[in-house]
Protein backbone atom coordinates (compact mmCIF):
# COMPACT_ATOMS: atom_id res chain seq x y z
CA UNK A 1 0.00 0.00 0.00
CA UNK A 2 1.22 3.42 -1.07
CA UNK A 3 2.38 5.12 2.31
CA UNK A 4 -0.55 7.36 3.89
CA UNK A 5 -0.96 6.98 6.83
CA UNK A 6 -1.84 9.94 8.30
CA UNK A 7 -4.00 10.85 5.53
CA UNK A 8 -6.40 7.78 6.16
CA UNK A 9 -9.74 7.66 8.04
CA UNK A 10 -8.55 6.71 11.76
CA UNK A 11 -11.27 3.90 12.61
CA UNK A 12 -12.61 3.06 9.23
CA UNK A 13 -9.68 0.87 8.29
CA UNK A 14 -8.61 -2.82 9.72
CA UNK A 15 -4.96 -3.99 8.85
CA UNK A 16 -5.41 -1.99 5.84
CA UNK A 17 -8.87 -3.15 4.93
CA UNK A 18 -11.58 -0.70 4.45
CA UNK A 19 -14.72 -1.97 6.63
CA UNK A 20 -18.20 -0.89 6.85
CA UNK A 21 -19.60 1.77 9.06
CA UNK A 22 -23.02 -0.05 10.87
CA UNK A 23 -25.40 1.22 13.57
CA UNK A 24 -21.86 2.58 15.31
CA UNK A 25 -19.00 -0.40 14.46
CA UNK A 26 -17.05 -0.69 11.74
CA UNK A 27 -17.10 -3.84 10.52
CA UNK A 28 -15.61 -6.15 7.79
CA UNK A 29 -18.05 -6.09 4.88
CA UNK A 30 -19.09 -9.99 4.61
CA UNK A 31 -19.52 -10.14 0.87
CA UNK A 32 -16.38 -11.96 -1.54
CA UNK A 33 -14.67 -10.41 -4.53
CA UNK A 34 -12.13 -7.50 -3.22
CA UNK A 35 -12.01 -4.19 -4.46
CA UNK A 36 -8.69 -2.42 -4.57
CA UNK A 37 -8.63 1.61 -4.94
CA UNK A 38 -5.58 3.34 -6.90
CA UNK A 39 -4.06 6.52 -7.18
CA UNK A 40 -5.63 7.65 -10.53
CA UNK A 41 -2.37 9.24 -11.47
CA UNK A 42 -0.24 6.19 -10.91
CA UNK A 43 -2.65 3.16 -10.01
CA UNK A 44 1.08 0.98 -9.88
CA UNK A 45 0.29 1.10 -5.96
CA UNK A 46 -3.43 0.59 -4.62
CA UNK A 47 -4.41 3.20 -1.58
CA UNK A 48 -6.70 0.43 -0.17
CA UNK A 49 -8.25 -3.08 -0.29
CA UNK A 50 -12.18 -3.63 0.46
CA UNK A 51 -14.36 -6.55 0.54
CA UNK A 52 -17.38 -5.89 -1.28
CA UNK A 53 -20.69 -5.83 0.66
CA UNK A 54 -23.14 -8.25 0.91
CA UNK A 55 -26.63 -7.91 0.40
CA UNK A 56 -26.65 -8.70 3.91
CA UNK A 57 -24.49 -5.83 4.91
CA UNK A 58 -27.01 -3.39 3.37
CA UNK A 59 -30.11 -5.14 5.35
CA UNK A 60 -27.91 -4.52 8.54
CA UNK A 61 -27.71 -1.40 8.11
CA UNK A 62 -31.26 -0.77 6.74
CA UNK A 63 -32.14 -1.83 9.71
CA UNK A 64 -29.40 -0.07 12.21
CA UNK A 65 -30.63 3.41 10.56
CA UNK A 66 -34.00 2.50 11.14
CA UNK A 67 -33.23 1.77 15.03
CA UNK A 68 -31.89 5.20 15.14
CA UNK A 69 -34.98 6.94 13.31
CA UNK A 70 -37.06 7.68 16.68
CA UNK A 71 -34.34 9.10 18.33
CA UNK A 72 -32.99 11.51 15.37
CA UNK A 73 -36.51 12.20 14.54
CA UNK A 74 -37.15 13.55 18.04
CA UNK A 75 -34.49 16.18 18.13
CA UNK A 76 -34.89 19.73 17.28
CA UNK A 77 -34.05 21.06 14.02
CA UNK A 78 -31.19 23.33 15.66
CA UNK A 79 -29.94 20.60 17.43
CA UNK A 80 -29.83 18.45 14.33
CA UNK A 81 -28.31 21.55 12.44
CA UNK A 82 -25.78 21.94 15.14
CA UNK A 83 -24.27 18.58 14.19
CA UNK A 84 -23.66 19.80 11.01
CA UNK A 85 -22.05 22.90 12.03
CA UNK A 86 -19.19 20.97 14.27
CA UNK A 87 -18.50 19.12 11.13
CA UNK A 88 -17.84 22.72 9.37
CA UNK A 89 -15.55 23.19 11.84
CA UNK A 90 -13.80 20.06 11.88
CA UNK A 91 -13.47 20.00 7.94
CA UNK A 92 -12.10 23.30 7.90
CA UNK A 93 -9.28 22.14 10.64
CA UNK A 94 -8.63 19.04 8.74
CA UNK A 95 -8.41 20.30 5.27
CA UNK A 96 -5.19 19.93 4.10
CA UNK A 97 -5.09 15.95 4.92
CA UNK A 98 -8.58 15.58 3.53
CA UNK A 99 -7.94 17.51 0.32
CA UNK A 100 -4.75 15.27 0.01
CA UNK A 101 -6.55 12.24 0.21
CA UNK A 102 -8.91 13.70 -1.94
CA UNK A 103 -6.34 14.32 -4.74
CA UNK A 104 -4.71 10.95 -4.43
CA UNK A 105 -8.47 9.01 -4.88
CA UNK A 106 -10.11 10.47 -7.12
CA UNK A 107 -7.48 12.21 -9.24
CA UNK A 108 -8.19 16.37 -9.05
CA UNK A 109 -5.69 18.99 -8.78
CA UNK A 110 -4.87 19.95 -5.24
CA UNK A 111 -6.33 22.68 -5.24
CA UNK A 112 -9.76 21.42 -6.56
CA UNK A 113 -9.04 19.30 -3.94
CA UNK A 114 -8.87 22.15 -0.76
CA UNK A 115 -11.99 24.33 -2.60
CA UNK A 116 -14.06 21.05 -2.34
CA UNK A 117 -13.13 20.91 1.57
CA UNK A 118 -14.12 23.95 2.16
CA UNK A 119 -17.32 24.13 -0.39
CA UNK A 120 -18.54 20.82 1.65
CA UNK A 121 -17.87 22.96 5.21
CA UNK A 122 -19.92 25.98 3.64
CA UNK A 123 -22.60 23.34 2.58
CA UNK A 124 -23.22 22.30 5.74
CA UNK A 125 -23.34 25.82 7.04
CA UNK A 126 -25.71 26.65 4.51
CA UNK A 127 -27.67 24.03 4.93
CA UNK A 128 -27.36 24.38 8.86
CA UNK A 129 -29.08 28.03 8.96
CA UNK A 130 -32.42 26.74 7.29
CA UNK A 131 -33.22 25.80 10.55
CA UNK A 132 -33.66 29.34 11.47
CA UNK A 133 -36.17 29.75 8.87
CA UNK A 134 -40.24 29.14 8.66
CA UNK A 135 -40.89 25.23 8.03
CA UNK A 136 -44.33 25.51 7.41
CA UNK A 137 -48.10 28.04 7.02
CA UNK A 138 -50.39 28.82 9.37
CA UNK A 139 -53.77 29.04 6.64
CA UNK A 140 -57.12 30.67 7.73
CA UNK A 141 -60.08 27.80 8.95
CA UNK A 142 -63.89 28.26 8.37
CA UNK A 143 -64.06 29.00 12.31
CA UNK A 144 -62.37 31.52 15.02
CA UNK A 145 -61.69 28.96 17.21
CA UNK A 146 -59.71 27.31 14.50
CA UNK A 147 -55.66 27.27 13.75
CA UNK A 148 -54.68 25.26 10.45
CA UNK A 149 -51.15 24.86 10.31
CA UNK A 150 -49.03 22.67 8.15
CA UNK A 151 -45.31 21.49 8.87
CA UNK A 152 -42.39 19.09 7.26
CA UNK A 153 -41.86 15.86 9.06
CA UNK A 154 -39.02 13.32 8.28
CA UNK A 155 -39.54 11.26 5.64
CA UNK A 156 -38.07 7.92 7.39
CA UNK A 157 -34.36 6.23 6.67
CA UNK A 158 -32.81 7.96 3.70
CA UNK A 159 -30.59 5.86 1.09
CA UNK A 160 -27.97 8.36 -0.46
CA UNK A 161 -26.10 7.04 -3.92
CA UNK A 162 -23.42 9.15 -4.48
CA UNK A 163 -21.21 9.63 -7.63
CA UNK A 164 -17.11 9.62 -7.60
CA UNK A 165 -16.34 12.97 -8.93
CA UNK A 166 -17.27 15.03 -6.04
CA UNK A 167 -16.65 12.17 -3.33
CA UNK A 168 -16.59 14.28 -0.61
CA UNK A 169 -18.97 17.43 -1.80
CA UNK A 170 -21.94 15.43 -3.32
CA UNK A 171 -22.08 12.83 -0.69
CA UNK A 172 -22.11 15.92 1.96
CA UNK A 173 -24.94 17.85 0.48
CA UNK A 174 -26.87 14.46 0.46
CA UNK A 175 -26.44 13.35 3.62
CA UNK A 176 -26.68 16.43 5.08
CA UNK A 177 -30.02 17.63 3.77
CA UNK A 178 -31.20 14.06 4.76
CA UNK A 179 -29.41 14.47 8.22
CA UNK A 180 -31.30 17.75 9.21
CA UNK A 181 -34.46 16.78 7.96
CA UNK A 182 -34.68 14.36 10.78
CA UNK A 183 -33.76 10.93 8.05
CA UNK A 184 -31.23 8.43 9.23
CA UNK A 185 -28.93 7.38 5.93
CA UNK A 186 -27.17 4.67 4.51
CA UNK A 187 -24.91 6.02 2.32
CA UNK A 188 -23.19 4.10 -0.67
CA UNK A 189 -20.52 5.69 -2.08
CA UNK A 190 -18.82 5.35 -5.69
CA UNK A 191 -16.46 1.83 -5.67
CA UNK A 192 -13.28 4.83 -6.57
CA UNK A 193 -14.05 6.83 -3.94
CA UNK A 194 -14.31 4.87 -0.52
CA UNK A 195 -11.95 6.51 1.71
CA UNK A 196 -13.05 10.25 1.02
CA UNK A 197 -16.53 8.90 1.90
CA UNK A 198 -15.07 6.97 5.13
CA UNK A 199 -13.62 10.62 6.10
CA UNK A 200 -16.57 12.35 5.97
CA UNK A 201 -18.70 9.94 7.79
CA UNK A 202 -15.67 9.84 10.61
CA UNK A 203 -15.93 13.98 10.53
CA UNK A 204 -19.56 13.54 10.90
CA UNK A 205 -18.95 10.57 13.71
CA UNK A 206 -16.37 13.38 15.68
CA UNK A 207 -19.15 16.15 15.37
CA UNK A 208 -21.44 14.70 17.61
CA UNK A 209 -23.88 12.62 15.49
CA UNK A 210 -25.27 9.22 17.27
CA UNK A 211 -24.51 6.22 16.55
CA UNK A 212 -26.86 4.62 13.71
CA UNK A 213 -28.13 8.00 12.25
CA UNK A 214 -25.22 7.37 9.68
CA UNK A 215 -24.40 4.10 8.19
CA UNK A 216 -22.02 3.19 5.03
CA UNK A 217 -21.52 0.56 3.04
CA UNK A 218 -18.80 0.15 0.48
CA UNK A 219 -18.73 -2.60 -2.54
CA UNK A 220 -20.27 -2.94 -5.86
CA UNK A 221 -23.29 -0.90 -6.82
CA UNK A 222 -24.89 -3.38 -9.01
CA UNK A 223 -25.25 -5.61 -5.73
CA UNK A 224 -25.70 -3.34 -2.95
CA UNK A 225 -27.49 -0.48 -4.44
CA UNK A 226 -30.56 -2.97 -5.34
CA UNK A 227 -30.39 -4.43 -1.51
CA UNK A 228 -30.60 -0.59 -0.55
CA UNK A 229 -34.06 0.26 -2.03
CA UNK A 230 -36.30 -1.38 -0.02
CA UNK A 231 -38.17 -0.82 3.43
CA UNK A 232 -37.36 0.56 5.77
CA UNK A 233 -36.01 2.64 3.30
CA UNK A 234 -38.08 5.66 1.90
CA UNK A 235 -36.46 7.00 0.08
CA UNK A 236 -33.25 7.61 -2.05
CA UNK A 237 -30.93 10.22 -4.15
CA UNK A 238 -29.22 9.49 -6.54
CA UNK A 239 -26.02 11.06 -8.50
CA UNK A 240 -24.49 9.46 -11.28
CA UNK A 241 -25.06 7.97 -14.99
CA UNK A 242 -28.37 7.58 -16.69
CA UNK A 243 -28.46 4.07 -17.40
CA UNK A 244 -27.56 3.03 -13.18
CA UNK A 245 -30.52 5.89 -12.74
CA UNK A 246 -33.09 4.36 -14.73
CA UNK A 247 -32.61 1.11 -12.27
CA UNK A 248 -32.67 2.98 -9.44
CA UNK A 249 -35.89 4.93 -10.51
CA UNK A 250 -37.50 1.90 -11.74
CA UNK A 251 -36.44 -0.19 -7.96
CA UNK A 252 -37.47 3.05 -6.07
CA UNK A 253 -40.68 2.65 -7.77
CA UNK A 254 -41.78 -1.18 -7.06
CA UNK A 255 -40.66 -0.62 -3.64
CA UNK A 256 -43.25 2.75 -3.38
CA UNK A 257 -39.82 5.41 -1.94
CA UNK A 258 -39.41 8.64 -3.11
CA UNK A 259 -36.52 8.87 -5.71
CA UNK A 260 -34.25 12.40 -7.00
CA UNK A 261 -31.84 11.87 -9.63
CA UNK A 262 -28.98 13.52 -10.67
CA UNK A 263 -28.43 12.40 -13.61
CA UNK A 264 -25.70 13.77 -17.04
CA UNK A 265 -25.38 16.49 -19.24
CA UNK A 266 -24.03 18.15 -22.46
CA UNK A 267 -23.33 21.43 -21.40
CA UNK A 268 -23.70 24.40 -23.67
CA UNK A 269 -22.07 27.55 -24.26
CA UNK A 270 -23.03 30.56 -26.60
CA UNK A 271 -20.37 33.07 -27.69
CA UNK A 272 -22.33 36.19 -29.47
CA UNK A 273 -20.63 38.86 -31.48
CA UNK A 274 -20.21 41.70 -28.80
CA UNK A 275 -18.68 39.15 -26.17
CA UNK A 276 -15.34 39.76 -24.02
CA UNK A 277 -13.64 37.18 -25.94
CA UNK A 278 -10.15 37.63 -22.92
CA UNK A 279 -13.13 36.56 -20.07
CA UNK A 280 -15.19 34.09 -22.59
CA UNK A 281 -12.15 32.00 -23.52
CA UNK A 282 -10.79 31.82 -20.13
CA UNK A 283 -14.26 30.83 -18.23
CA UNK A 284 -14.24 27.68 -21.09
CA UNK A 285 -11.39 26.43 -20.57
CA UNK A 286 -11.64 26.28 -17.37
CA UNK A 287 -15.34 24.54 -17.58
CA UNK A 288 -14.42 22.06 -19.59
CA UNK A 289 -11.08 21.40 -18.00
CA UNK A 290 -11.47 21.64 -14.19
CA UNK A 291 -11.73 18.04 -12.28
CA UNK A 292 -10.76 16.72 -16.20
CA UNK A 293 -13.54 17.34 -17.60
CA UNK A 294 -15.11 14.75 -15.23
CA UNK A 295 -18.22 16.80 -13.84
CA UNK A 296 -21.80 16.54 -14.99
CA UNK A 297 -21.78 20.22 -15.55
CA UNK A 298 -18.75 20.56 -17.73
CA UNK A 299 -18.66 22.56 -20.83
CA UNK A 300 -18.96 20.04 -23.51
CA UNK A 301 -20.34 22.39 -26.34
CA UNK A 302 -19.58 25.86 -28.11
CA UNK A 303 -21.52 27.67 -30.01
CA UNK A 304 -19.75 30.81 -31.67
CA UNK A 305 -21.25 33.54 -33.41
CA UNK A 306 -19.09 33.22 -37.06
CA UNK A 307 -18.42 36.84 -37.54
CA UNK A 308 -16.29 35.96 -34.31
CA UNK A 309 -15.34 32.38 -34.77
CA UNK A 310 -11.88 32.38 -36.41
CA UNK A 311 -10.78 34.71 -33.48
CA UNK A 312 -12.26 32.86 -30.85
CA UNK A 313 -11.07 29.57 -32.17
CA UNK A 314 -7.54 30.79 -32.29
CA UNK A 315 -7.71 31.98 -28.42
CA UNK A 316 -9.20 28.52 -27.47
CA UNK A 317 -6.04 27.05 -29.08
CA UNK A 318 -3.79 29.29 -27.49
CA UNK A 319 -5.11 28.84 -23.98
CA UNK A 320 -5.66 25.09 -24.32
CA UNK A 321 -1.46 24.87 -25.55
CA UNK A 322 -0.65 25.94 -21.94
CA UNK A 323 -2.37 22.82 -20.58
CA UNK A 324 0.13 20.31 -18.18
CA UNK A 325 -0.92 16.84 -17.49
CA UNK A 326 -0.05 15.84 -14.49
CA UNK A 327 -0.51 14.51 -10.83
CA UNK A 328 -3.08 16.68 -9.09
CA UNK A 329 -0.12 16.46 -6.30
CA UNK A 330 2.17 18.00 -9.01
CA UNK A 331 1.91 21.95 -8.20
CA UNK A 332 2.47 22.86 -11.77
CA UNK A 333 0.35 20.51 -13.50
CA UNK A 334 -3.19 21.80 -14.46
CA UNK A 335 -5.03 18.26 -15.29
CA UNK A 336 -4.98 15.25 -13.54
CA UNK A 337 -5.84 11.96 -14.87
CA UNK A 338 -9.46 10.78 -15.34
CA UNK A 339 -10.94 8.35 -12.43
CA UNK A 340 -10.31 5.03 -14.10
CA UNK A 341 -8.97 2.54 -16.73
CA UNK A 342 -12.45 2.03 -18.10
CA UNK A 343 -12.96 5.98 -18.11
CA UNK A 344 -9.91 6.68 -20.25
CA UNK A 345 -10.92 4.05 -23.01
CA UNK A 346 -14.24 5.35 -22.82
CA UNK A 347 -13.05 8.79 -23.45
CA UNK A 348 -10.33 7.80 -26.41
CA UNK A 349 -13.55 5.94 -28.35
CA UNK A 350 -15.64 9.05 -28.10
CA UNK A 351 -13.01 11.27 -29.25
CA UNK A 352 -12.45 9.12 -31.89
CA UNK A 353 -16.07 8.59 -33.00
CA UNK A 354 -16.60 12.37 -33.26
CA UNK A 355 -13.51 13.25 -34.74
CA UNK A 356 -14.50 10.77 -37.87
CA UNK A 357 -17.52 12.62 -38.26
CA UNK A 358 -15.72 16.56 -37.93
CA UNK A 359 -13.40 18.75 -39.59
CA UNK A 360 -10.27 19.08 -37.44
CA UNK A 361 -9.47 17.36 -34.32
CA UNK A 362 -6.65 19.09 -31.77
CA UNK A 363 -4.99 17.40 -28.58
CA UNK A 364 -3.22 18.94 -26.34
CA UNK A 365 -0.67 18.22 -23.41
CA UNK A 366 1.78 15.57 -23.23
CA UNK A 367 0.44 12.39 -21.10
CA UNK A 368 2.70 11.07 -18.46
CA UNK A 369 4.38 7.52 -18.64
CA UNK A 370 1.74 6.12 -15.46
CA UNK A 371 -1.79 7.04 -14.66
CA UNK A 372 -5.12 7.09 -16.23
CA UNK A 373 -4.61 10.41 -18.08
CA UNK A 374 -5.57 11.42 -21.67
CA UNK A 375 -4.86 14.83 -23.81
CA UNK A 376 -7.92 17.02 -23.93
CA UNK A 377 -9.69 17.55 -27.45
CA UNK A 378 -10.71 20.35 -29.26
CA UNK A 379 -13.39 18.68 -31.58
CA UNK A 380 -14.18 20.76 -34.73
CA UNK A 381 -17.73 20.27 -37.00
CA UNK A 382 -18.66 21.75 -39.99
CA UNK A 383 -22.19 21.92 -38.54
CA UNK A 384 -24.41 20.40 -35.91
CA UNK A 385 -25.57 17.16 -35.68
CA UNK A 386 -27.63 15.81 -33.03
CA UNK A 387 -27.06 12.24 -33.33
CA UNK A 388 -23.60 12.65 -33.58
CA UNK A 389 -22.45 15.51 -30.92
CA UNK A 390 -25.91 15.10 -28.82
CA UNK A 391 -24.52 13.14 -26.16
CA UNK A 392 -22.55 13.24 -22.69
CA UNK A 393 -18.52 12.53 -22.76
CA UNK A 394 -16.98 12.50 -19.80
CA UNK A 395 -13.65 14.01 -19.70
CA UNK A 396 -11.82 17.25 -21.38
CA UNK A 397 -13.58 17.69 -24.38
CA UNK A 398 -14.63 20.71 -26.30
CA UNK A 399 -16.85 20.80 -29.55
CA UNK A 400 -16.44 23.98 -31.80
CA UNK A 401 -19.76 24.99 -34.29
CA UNK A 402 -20.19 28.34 -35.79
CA UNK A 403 -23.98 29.83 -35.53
CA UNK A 404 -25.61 33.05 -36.94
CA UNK A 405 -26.66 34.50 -34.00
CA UNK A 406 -28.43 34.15 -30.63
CA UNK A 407 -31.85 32.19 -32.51
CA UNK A 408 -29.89 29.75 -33.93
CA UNK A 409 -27.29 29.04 -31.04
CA UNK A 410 -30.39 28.62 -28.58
CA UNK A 411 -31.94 26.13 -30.97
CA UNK A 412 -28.73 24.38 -31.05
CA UNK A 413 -28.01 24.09 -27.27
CA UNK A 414 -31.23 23.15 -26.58
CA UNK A 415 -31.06 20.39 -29.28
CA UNK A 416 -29.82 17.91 -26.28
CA UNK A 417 -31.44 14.70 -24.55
CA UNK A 418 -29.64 16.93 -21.14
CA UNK A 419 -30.87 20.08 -19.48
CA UNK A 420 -28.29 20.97 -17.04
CA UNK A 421 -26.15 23.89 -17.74
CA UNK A 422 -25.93 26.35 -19.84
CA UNK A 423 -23.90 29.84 -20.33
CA UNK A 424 -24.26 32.58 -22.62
CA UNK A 425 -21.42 35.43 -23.11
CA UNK A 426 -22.64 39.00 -24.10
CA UNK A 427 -22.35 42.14 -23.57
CA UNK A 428 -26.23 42.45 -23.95
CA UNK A 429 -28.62 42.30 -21.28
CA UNK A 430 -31.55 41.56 -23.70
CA UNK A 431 -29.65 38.56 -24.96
CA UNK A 432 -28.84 37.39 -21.46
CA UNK A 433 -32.19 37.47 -20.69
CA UNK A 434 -33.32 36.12 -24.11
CA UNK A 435 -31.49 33.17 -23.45
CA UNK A 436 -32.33 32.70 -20.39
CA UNK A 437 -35.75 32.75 -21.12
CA UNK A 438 -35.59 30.69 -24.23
CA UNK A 439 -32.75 27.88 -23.20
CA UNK A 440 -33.95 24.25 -21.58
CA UNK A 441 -31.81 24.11 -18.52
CA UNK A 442 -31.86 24.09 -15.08
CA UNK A 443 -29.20 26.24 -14.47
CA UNK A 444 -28.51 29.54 -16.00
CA UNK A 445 -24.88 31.26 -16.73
CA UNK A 446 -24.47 35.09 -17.85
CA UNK A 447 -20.56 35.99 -18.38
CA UNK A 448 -19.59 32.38 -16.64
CA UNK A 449 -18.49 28.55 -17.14
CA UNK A 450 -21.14 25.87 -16.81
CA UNK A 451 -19.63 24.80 -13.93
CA UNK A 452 -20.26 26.07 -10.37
CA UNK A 453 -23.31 27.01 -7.83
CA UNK A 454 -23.56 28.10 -4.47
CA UNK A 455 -24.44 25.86 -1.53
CA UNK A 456 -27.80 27.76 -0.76
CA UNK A 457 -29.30 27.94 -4.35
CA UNK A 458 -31.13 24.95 -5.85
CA UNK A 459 -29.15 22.63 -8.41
CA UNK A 460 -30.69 20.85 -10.67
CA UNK A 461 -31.82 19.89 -14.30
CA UNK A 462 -34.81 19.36 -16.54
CA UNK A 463 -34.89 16.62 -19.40
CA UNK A 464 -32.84 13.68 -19.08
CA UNK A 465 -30.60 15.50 -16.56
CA UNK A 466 -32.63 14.52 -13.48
CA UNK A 467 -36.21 13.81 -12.45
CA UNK A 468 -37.05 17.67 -11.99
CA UNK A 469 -35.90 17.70 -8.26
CA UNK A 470 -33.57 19.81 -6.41
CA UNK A 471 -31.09 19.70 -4.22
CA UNK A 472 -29.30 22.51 -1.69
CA UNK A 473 -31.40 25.41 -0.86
CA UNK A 474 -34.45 25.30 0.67
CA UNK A 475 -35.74 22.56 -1.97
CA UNK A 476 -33.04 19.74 -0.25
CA UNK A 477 -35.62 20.12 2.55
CA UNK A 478 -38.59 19.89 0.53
CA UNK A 479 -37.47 16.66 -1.14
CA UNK A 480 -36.09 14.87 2.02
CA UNK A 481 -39.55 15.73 4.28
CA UNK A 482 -43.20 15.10 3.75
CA UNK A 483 -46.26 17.85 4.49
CA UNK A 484 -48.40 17.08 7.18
CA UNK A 485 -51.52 19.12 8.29
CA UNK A 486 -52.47 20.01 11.57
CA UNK A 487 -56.48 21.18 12.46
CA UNK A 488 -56.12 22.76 16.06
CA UNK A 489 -59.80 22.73 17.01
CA UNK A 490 -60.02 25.58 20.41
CA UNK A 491 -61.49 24.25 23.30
CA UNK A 492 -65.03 23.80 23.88
C-alpha cells in the first residue's frame, strides 16, 4: 500500500482493509470479490483493499438506521443543524489531509481538492441556517376557534447514492439535507471513492452525530445499491449515470420510496458577437477542463457567433497549448488523470467517433508515462448534428460549431437529450435574458463557465438531466420531508 498513513480515516480501516460503518462499528463487509482503490495518477500502488458488501451488509444497516430513526426524529431542528455545524468546523481544521486524500483518490488537482473541503464545510453551514427559517403556514379555517397549520416531518431512513467525482462534496450535500431533515442514511458511495466517503462519515462521527443515524456501506453498486431500495427505506438520491438511474428509478418505484436523480449532461455555451472574448475563452477552458472534464456540468459544447469564430477559435487554441498533465499532487500541472482505466478508453472511443464525423481534431498536453490520463480535445464540426455531438462525454472535451446568431445558437443548445447547464457570453442584457428565457436548462450562466453554484441555491436539471428535483437550498428540505396538516380545534 502506497504510504498514507496519516492521511487515512482513523477507525474506518482494519490492517489496511476498508470496513463498513453499521449502527456505530465498523465492521468487515461480509460479501467476496475485493475491491482495490488506486491513485488515478499512478494506479502501480493501490491506496486500499475492500471486501465488497453483501446484500446482507445493506439489510444490517437498513435496519441499524432504522433503530436510530425515533431518536434523530425527536431532536430539534437546531440541534440536528448543530451537528452539522461541528462538522464545518472540523473539515475546515482538517483540510489539508482531507484535500490530500482527496487528490490521491479520485485524481483532481490539489487545489480542486482544498476548494471542495471547504465548499462541503460551507454546505453544511448553509444548509445548517435553514433551521432558522419558517418550516411551514399557518392558513385561515372556516371558524375563530380554529388554527390550520401545516409542517415538514421526516420522511423515514434515507438511502444516499453518491457519484465519484465530487466524493466528498456530493455525498455531503446528500447526507446532510437528509441528516437535518430528521432521516437516518445509509450512504453508498462510488467503488473509486471509498476513503473520502469513510472521512466524511468519521468527521460527521467526531461532530457529535449518534450512533446509527449514519451508516455506510462500500462494494459494488450493481449488488448493494438494489439491496438498498427497499423498506425501511423511503427514500433515495441518486447522482451518477443515466443508465444506473433508470434502475434505481424503476427499484425506487416497485418498492413505493421517493426517488431524485442527478443524472448527465451536455453542457452548452453561446459566444455572441459583442462578447469579451479575454473573459469568454478563459471561463471555457476552465469549464471544460477543471476536475478533467469529469463533472456533470462541464462545458462540452460551443456555439460561436461566425463573424467571431476564427478569433475565438484561435484563443481557445492558445489557452488550451498551456495545458500540463499531471498529478493533481504536481503543483504545476493543471489536469490530472481521469478516475479510471475504463474511463480513459471510454473517453479515447468518443473522441475518436466524433472526430471521424468533424473537420479538425486538436490534442493537447503531453500524457505522463503512469496514470489514467488522456490529452484534452478540441473537436471541430462543420455543422451540428444531433445524433452525432448530442450526447454526454466524460472528460476534457470541447466541440467547436459556428452559428448566426443568438436564434440559432439557442436552438442548437437546446437540441440535447440533457438540461443541465448552460452559459451565454454578451455584452447584452436583452440577450442574457433572451437566453435565459428561451434555453432548456436548469441552471442559467451570464458571463460564466457551466460549472459552479452556491451551496444555498437549488441545483438541478430538466430533461434527461434529473427527475425535476432539487437539491441545496431550501428545496433539499422539501425533497427529504413530507407535508403534514395540523387542524387545532379551540377548546369547547
Amino acid at each position: 500500500m502506497t504510504a498514507t498513513n496519516g492521511l487515512m480515516p482513523a477507525r474506518a480501516l482494519a490492517s489496511g482493509v476498508l470496513r463498513n460503518a453499521i449502527g456505530g462499528e465498523w465492521v468487515t463487509p461480509s460479501g467476496g470479490d475485493l475491491l482495490i482503490d488506486r491513485d488515478p495518477a499512478d494506479p502501480r500502488t493501490p491506496l486500499v483493499e475492500s471486501p465488497s458488501s453483501s446484500t446482507e451488509d445493506a439489510a444490517a444497516a437498513l435496519a441499524a438506521a432504522e433503530r436510530a430513526r425515533p431518536a434523530w426524529a425527536g431532536r430539534s431542528l437546531i440541534a440536528r443543524a448543530a451537528v452539522l455545524l461541528r462538522a464545518a468546523t472540523l473539515l475546515r481544521a482538517r483540510a489539508p489531509d482531507v484535500a490530500h486524500l482527496l487528490t490521491m483518490e479520485e485524481g483532481k488537482p490539489l487545489i480542486e481538492a482544498l476548494g471542495e473541503v471547504e465548499r462541503t464545510a460551507e454546505t453544511f453551514e448553509a444548509l445548517a441556517a435553514l433551521a432558522y427559517t419558517p418550516t411551514g403556514d399557518v392558513f385561515a379555517g372556516h371558524r375563530t376557534d380554529q388554527w390550520v397549520m401545516s409542517r415538514r416531518q421526516p420522511l423515514g431512513v434515507a438511502v444516499v447514492i453518491a457519484p465519484w467525482n465530487f466524493p466528498l462534496l456530493i455525498p455531503a450535500w446528500k447526507v446532510g439535507s437528509a441528516l437535518l431533515a430528521g432521516n437516518p442514511v445509509v450512504l453508498k458511495p462510488a467503488d473509486p471513492s471509498p476513503l473520502v466517503a469513510a472521512t466524511l462519515v468519521e468527521i460527521l462521527e467526531d461532530a457529535g452525530l449518534p450512533e446509527g443515524v449514519l451508516n455506510v456501506v462500500f462494494g459494488r453498486g450493481a449488488t448493494v445499491g438494489p439491496a438498498l431500495l427497499r423498506a425501511p427505506a423511503t427514500a433515495v438520491s441518486f447522482t451518477g449515470g443515466n443508465d444506473a438511474g433508470a434502475v434505481v428509478a424503476r427499484a425506487a418505484t416497485e418498492h413505493h420510496l421517493k426517488v431524485q436523480l442527478e443524472l448527465g449532461g451536455n453542457n452548452s455555451v453561446l459566444v455572441l458577437a459583442d462578447a469579451d472574448l479575454d473573459q469568454t475563452v478563459a471561463e471555457i477552458v476552465a469549464g471544460a477542463l477543471s476536475s478533467s472534464g469529469q463533472k456533470c456540468t462541464a462545458t462540452q459544447r460551443v456555439f460561436v457567433d461566425v463573424a467571431i469564430a476564427r478569433e475565438l477559435r484561435e484563443r481557445l487554441v492558445t489557452a488550451l497549448r498551456s495545458v500540463r498533465l499531471g498529478s493533481g499532487l504536481d503543483p504545476i500541472a493543471t489536469v490530472g488523470p481521469l478516475v479510471s482505466d475504463k474511463a480513459r478508453v471510454e473517453f479515447e472511443q468518443a473522441v475518436a467517433a466524433l472526430s471521424a464525423e468533424a473537420a479538425r481534431t486538436t490534442r493537447f498536453g503531453e500524457t505522463p508515462e503512469h496514470g489514467y490520463f488522456v490529452q484534452p480535445a478540441l473537436v471541430e464540426a462543420e455543422g451540428w448534428d444531433r445524433d452525432v455531438f448530442g450526447g454526454e462525454v466524460f472528460g476534457p472535451l470541447l466541440t467547436l460549431f459556428e452559428v448566426e446568431g443568438l436564434d440559432e445558437g439557442i436552438e442548437h443548445c437546446n437540441d440535447t437529450p440533457f438540461g443541465l447547464s448552460a452559459s451565454v457570453f454578451t455584452r447584452s442584457v436583452r440577450s442574457a435574458l433572451a437566453f435565459a428565457d428561451g434555453i432548456e436548462a436548469g441552471m442559467v450562466h451570464v458571463n460564466s463557465q457551466t460549472t459552479g453554484s452556491e451551496p444555498h441555491v437549488p441545483f438541478g436539471g430538466v430533461k434527461r438531466s434529473s427527475n425535476y428535483s432539487r437539491e441545496l437550498g431550501r428545496e433539499s428540505l422539501d425533497f427529504f420531508t413530507q407535508v403534514q396538516s395540523v387542524y387545532l380545534e379551540g377548546t369547547p
